[in-house]
Protein backbone atom coordinates (compact mmCIF):
# COMPACT_ATOMS: atom_id res chain seq x y z
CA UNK A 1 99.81 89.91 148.36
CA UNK A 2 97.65 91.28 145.45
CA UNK A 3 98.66 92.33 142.28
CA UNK A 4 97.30 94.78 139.33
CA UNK A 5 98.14 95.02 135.82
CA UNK A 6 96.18 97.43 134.20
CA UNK A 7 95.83 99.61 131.77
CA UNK A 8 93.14 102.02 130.16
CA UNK A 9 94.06 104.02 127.01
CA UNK A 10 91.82 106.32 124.63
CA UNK A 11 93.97 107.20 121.92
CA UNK A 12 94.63 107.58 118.29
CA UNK A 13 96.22 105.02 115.74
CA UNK A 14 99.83 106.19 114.72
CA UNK A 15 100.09 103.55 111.64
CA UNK A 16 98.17 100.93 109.89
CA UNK A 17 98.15 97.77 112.80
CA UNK A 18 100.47 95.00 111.02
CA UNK A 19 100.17 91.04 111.54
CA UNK A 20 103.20 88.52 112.39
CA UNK A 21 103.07 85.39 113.01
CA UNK A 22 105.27 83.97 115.83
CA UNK A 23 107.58 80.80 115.32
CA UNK A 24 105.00 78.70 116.68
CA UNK A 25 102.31 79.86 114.10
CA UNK A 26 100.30 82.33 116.69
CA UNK A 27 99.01 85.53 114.76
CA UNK A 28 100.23 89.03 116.57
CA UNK A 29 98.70 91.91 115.86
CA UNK A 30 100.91 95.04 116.38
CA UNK A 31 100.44 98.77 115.93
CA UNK A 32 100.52 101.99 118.11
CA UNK A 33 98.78 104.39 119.57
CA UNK A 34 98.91 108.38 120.28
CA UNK A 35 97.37 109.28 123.80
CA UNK A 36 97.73 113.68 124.20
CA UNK A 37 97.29 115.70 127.56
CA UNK A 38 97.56 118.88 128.03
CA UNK A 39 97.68 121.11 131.04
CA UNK A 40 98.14 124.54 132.04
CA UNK A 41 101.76 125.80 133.48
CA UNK A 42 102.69 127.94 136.24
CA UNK A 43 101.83 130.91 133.52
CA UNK A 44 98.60 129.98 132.83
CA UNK A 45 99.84 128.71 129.36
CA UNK A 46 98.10 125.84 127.65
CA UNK A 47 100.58 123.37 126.86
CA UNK A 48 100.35 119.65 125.10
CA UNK A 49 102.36 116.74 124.82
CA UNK A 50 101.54 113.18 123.42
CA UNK A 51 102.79 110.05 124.71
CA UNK A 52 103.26 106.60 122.06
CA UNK A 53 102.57 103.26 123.24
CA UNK A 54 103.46 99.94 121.60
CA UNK A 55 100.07 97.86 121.42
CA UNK A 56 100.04 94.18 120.89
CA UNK A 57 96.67 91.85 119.90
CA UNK A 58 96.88 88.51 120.11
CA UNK A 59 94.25 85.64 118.64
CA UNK A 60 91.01 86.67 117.69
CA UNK A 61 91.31 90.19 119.45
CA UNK A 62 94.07 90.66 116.47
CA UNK A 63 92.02 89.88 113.57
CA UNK A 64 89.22 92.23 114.50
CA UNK A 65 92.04 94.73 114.86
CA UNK A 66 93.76 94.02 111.80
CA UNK A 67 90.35 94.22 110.01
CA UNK A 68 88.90 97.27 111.45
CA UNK A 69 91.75 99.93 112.53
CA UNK A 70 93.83 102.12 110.62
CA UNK A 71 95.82 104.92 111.24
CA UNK A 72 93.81 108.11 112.78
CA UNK A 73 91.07 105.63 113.92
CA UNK A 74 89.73 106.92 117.93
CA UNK A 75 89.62 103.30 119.94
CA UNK A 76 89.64 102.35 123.66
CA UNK A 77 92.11 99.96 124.76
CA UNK A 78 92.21 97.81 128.41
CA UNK A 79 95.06 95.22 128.87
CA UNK A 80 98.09 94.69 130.02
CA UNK A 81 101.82 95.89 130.24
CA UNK A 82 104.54 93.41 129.34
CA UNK A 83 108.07 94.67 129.52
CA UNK A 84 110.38 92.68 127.22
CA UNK A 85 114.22 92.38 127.43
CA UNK A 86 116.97 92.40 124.58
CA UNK A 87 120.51 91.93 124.78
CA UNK A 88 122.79 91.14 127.39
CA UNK A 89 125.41 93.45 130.07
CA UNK A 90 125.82 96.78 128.99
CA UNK A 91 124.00 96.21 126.00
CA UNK A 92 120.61 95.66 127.89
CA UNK A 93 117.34 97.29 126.81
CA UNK A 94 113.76 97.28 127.97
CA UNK A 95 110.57 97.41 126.09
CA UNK A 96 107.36 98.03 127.68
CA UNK A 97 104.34 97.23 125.43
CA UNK A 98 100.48 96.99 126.31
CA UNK A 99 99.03 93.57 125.31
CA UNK A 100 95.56 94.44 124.66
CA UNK A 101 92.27 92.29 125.87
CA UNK A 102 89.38 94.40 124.75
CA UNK A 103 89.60 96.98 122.08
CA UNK A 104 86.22 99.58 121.19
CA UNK A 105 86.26 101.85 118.45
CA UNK A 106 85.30 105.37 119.28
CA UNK A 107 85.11 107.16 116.16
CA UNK A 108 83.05 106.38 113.10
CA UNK A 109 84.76 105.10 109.81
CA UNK A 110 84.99 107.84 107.25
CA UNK A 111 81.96 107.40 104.69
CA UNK A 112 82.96 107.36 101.06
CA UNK A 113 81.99 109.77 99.49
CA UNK A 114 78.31 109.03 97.11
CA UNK A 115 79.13 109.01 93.38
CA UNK A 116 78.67 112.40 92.06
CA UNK A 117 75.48 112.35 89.41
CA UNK A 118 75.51 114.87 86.74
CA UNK A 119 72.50 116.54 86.18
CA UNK A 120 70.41 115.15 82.95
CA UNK A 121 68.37 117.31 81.18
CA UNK A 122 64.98 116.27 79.68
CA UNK A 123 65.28 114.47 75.93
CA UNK A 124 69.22 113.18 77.19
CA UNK A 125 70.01 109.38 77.26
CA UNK A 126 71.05 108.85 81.24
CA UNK A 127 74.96 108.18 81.10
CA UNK A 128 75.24 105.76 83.02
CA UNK A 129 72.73 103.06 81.98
């Protein structure tokens, strides 16, 4: 029988991504993202909510996203979902993650802002020569 494991996000970083390293010396990349939806009720009232999800990058895929995201950056995001499992009995909990395999940033980086010249009249030395 066939199987599918997929999953498509457009969404905003919630914190700077942050690199681990596993015990065997493989390089995670982890960080999360903010996906928001809104709809109108019975009312005809525009509500929102936003729903968090736990990414993981491994391998190169991580570096690039170490590198290039930050918090508020607008990426695409196709992988995976992994659920993990901690604890034992009663004391079981579940952790569903995404593990990335493509990443695309959507928005542009913030440009710094250009140096601010001040204006130089004729006869002046130029201040910053």
């Amino acid at each position: 029988m066939p199987a599918l494991n997929r999953v498509q996000l457009i969404g905003r970083l919630g914190r700077d991504p942050e690199t681990r390293f596993t015990p065997t010396g493989k390089k995670v990349c982890q960080f999360s993202v903010a996906v928001g939806r809104r709809w109108k009720s019975a009312e005809g009232e525009t509500k929102e909510a936003t729903d968090w999800f736990n990414i993981e990058a491994w391998g190169r895929l991580g570096e690039v996203c170490q590198q290039y995201l930050g918090k508020g950056r607008l990426v695409y995001l196709e992988g995976r979902l992994r659920t993990d499992v901690s604890g034992e009995g009663d004391d079981r909990r579940y952790y569903t993650k995404v593990v990335a395999l493509q990443m695309q940033i959507l928005d542009r980086k913030p440009e710094e802002d250009e140096p601010v010249v001040p204006p130089v009249e004729e006869g002046e030395e130029f201040p910053f020569e």
